[in-house]
PDB file of N, CA and C in Angstrom:
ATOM      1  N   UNK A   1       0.841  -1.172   0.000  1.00  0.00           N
ATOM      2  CA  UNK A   1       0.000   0.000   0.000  1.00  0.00           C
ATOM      3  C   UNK A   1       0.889   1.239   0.000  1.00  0.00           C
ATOM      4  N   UNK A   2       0.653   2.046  -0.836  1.00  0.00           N
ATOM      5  CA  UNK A   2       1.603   3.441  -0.733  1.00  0.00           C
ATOM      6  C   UNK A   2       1.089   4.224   0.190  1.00  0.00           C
ATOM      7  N   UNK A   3       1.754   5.471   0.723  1.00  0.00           N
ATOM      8  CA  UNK A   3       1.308   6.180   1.677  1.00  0.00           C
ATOM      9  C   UNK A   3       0.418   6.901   1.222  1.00  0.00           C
ATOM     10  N   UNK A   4       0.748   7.646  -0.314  1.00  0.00           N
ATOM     11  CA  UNK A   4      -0.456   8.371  -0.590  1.00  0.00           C
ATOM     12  C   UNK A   4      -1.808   7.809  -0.342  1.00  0.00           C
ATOM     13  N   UNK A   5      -1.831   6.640  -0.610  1.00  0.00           N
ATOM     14  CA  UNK A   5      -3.315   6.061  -0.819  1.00  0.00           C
ATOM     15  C   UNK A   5      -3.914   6.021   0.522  1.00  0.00           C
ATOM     16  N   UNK A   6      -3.435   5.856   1.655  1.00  0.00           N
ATOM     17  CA  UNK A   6      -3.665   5.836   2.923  1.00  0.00           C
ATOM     18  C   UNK A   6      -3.641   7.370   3.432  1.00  0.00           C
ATOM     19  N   UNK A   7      -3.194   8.165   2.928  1.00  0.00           N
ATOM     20  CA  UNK A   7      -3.180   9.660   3.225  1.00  0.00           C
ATOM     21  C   UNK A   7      -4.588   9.984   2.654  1.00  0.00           C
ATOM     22  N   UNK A   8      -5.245   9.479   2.028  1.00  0.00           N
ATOM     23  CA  UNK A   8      -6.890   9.741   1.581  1.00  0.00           C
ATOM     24  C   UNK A   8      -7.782   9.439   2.289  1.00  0.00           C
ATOM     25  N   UNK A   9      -7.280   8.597   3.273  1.00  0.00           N
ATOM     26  CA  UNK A   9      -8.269   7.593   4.605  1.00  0.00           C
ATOM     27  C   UNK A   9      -8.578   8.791   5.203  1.00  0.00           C
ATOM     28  N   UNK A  10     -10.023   8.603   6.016  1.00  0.00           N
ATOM     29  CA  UNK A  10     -10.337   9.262   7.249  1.00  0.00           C
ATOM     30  C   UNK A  10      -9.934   8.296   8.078  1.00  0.00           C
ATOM     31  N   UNK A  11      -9.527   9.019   9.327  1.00  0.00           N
ATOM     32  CA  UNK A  11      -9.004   8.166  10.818  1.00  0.00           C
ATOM     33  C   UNK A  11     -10.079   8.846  11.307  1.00  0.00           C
ATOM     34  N   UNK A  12     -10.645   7.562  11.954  1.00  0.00           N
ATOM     35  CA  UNK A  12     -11.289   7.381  13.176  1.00  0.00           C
ATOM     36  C   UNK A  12     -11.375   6.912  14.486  1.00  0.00           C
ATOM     37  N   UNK A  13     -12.019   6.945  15.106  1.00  0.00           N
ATOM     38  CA  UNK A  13     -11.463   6.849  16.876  1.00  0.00           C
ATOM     39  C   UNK A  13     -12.607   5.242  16.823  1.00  0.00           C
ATOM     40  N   UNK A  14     -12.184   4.562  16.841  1.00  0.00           N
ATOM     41  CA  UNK A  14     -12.644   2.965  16.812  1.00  0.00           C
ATOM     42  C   UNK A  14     -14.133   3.357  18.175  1.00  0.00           C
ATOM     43  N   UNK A  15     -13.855   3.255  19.054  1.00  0.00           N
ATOM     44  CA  UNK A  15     -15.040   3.656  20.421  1.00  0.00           C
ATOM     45  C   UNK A  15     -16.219   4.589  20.742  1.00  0.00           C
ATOM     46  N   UNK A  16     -15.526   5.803  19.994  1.00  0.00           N
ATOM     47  CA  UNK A  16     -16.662   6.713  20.078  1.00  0.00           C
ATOM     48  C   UNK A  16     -16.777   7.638  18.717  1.00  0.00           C
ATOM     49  N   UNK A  17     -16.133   6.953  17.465  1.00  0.00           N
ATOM     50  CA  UNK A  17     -16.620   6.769  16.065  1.00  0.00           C
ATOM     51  C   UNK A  17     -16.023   8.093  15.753  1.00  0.00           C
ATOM     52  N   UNK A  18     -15.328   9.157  16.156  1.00  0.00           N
ATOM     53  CA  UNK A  18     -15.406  10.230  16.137  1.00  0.00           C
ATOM     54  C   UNK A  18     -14.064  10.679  14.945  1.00  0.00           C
ATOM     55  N   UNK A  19     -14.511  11.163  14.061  1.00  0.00           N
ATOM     56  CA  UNK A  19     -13.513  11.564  12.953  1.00  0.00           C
ATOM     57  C   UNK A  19     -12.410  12.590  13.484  1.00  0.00           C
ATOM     58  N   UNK A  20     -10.896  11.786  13.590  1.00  0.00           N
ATOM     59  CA  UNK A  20      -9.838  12.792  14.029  1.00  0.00           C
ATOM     60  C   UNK A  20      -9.405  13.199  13.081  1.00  0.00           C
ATOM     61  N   UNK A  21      -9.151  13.140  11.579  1.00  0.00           N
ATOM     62  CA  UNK A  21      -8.390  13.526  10.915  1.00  0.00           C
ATOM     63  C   UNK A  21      -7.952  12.620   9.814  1.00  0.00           C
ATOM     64  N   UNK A  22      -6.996  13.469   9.016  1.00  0.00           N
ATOM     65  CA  UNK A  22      -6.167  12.854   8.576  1.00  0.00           C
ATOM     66  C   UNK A  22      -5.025  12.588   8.178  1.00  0.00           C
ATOM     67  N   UNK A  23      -4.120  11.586   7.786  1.00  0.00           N
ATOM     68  CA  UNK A  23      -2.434  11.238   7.803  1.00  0.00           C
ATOM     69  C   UNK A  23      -2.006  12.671   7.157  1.00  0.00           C
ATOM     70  N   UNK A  24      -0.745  13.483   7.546  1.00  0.00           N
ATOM     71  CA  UNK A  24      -0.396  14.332   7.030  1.00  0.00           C
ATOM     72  C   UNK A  24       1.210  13.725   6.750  1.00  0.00           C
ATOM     73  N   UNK A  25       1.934  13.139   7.475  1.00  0.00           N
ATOM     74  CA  UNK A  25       3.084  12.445   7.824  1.00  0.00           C
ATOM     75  C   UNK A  25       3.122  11.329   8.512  1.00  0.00           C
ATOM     76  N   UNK A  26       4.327  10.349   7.935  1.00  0.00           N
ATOM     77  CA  UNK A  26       4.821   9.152   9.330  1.00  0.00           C
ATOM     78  C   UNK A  26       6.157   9.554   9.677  1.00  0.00           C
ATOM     79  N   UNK A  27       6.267   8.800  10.906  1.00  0.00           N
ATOM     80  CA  UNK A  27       7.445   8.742  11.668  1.00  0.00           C
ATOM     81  C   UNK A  27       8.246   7.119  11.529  1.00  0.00           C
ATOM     82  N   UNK A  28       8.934   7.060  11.133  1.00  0.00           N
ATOM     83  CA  UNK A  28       9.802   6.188  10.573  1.00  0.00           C
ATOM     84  C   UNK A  28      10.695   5.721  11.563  1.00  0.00           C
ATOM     85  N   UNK A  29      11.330   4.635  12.084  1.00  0.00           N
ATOM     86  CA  UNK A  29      12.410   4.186  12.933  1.00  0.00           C
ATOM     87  C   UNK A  29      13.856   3.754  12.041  1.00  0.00           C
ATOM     88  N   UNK A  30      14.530   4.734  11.776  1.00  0.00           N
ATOM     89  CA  UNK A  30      15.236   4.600  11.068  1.00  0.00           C
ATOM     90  C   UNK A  30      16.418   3.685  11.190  1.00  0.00           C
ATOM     91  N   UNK A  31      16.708   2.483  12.054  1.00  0.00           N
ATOM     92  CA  UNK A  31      17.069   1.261  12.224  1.00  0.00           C
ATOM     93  C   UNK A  31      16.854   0.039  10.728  1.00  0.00           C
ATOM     94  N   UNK A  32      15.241   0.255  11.596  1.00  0.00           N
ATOM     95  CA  UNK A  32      14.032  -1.166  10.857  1.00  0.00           C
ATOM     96  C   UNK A  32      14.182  -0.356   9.639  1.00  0.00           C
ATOM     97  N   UNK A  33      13.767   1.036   9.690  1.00  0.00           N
ATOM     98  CA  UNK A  33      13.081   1.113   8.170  1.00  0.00           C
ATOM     99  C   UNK A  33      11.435   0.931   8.118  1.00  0.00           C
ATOM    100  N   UNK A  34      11.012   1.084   9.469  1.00  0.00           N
ATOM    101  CA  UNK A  34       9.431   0.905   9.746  1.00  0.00           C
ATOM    102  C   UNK A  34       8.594   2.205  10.147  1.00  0.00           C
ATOM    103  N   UNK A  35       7.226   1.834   9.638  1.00  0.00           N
ATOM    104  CA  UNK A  35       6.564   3.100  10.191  1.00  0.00           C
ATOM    105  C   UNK A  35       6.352   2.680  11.836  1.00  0.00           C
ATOM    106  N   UNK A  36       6.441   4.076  12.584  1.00  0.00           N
ATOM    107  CA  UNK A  36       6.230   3.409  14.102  1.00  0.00           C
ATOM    108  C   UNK A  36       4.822   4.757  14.654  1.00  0.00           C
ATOM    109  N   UNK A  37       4.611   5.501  13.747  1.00  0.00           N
ATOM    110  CA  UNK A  37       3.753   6.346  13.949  1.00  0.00           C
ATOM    111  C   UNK A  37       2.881   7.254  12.634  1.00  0.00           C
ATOM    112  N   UNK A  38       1.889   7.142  12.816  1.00  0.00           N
ATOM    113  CA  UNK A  38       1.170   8.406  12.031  1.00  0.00           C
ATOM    114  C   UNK A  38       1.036   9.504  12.553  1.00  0.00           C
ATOM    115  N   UNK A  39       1.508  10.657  11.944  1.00  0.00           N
ATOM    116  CA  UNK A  39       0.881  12.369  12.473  1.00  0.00           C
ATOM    117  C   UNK A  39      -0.471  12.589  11.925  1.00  0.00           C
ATOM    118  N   UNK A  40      -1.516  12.933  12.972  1.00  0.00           N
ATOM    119  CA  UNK A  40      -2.505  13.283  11.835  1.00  0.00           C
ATOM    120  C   UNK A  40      -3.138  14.858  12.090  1.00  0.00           C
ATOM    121  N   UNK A  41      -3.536  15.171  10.673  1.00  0.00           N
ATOM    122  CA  UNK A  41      -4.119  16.785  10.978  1.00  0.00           C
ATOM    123  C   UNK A  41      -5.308  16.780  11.310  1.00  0.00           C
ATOM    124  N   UNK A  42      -6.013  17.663  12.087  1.00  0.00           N
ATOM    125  CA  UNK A  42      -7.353  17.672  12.257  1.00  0.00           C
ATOM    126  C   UNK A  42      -8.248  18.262  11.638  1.00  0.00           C
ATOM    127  N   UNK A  43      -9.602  18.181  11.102  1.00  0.00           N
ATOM    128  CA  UNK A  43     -10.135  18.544   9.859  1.00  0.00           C
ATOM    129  C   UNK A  43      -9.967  20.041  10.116  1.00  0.00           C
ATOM    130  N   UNK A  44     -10.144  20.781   9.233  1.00  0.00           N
ATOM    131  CA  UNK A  44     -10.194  22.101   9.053  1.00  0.00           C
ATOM    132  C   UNK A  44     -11.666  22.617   9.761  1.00  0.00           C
ATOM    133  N   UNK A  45     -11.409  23.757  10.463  1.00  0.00           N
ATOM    134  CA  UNK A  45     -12.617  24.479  11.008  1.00  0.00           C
ATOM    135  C   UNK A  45     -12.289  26.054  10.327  1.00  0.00           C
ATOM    136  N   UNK A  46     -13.156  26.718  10.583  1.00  0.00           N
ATOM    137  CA  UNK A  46     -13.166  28.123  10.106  1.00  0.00           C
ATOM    138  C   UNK A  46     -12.284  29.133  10.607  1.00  0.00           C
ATOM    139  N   UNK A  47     -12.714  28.861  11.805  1.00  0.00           N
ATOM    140  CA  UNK A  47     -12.025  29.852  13.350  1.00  0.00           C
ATOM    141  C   UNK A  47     -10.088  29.160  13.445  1.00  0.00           C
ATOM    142  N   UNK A  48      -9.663  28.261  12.773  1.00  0.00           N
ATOM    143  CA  UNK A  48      -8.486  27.487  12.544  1.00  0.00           C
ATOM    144  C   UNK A  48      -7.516  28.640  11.369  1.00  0.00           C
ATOM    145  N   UNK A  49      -8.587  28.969  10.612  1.00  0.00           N
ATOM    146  CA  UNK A  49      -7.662  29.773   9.483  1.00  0.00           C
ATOM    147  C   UNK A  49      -7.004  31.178   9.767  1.00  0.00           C
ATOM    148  N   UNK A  50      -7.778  31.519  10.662  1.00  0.00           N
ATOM    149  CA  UNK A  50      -7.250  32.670  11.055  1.00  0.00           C
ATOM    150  C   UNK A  50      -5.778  32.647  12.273  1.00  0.00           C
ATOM    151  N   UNK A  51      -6.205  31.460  12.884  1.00  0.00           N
ATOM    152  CA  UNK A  51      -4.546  31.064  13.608  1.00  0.00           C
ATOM    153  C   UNK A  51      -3.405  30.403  13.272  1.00  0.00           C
ATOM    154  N   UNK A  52      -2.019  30.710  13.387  1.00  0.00           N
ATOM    155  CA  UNK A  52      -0.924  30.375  12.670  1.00  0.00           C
ATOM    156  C   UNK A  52      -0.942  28.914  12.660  1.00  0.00           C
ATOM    157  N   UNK A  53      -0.673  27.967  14.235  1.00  0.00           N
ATOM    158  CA  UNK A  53      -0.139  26.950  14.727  1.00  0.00           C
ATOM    159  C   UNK A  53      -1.337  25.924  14.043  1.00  0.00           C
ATOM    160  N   UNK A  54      -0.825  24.705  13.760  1.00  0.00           N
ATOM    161  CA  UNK A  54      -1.958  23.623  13.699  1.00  0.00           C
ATOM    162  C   UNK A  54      -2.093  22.729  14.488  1.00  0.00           C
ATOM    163  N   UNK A  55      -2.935  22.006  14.969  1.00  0.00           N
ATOM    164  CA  UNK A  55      -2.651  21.214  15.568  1.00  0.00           C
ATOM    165  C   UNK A  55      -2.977  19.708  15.045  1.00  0.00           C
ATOM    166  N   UNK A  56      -1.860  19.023  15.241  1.00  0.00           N
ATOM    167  CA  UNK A  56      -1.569  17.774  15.211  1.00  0.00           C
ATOM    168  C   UNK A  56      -1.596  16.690  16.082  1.00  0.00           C
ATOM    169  N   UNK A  57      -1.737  15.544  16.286  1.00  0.00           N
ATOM    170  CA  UNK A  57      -1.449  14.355  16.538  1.00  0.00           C
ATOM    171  C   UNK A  57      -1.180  13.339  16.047  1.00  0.00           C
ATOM    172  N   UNK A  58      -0.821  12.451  17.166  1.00  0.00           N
ATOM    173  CA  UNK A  58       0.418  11.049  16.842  1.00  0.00           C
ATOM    174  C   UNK A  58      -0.507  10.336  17.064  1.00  0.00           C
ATOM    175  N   UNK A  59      -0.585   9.081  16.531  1.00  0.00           N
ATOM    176  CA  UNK A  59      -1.435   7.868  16.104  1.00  0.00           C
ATOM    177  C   UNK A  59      -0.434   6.994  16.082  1.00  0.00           C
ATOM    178  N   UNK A  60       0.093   6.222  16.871  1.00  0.00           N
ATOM    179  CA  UNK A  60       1.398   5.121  17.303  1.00  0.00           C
ATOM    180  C   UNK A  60       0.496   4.017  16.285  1.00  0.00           C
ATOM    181  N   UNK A  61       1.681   3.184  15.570  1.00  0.00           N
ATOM    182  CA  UNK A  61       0.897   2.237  14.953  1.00  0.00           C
ATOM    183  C   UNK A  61       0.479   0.969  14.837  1.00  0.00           C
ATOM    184  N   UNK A  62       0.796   0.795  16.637  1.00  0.00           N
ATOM    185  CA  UNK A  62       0.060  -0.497  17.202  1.00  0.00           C
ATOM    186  C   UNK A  62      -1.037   0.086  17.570  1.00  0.00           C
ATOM    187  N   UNK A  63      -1.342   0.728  17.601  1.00  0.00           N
ATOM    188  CA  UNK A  63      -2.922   1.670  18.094  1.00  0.00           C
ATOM    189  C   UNK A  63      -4.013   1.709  16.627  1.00  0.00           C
ATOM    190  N   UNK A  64      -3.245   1.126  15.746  1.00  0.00           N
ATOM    191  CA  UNK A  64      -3.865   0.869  14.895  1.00  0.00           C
ATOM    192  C   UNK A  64      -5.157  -0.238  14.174  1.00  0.00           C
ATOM    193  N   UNK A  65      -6.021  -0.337  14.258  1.00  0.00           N
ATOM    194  CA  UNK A  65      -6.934  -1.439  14.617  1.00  0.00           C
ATOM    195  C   UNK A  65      -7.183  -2.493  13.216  1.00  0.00           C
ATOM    196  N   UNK A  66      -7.627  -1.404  11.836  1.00  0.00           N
ATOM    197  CA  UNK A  66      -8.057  -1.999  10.996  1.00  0.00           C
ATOM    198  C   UNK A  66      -7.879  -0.800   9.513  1.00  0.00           C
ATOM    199  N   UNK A  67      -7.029  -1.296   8.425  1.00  0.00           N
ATOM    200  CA  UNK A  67      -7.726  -0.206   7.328  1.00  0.00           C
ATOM    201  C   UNK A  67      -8.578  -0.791   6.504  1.00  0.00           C
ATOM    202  N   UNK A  68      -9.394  -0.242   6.213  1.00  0.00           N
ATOM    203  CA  UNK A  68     -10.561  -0.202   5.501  1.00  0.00           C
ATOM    204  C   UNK A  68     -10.424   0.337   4.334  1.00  0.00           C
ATOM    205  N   UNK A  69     -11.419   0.626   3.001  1.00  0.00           N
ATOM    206  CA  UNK A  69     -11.729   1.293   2.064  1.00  0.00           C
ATOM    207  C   UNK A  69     -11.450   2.544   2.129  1.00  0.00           C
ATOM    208  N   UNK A  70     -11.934   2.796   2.622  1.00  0.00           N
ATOM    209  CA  UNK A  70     -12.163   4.362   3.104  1.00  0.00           C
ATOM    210  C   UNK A  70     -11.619   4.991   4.330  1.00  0.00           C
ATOM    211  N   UNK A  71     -11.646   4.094   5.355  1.00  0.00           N
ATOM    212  CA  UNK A  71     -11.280   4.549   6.632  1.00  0.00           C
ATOM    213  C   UNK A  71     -10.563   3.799   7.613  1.00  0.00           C
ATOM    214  N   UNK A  72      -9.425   4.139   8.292  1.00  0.00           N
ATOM    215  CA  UNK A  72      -8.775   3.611   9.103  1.00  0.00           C
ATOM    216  C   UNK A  72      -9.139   3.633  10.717  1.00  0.00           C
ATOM    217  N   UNK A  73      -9.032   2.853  11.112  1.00  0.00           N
ATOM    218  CA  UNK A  73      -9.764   2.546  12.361  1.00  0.00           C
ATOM    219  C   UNK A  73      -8.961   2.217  13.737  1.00  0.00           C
ATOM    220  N   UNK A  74      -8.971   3.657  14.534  1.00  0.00           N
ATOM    221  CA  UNK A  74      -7.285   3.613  15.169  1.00  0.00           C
ATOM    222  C   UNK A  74      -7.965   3.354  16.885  1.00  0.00           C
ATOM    223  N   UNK A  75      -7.386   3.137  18.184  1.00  0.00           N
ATOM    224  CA  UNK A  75      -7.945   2.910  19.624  1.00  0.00           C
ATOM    225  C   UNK A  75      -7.541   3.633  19.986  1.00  0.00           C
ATOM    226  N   UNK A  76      -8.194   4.351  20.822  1.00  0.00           N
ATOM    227  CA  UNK A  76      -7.337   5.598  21.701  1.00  0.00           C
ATOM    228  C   UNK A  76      -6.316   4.981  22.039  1.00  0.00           C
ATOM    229  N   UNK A  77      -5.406   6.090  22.838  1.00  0.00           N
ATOM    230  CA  UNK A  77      -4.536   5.558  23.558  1.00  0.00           C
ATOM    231  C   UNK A  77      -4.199   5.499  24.880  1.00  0.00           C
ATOM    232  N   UNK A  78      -5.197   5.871  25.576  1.00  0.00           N
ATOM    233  CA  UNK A  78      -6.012   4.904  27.019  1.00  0.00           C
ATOM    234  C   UNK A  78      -6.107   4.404  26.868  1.00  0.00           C
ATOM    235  N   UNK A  79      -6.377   3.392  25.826  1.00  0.00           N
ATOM    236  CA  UNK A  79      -7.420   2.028  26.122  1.00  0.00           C
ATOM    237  C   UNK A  79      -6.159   1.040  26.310  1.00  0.00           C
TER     238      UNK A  79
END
């Protein structure tokens, strides 16, 4: 699977269904040569454009549950 194609996924929160975003970058372990994390962006809001900073999160990729068609299906990371 290439990354682009997975950079088209919506991520979702597996528990409470809730759309976080999507892949903007991975984090790589440059040893293995493995992905060990997804960054993801959070959808765009209105009140977002007018502020510099974005905010992001990490999606570790044993927290990863299932990809799908369309959507990737990630567990918090409490659980």
């Amino acid at each position: 699977m290439r990354f682009s194609s997975v950079q088209e996924k919506e991520i979702i929160e597996a528990t409470s269904g809730k759309f976080i975003g999507y892949i903007v970058d991975a984090e790589v372990d440059e040893k293995e040569g493995a992905i060990t994390a997804f960054i993801i962006s959070p959808p765009k809001k209105f009140y977002h454009l007018f502020q510099g900073e974005e905010l992001v999160k990490k999606v570790l990729f044993s927290n990863i549950l299932t990809v799908g068609k369309d959507v990737i299906l990630v567990k918090s990371p409490d659980e």
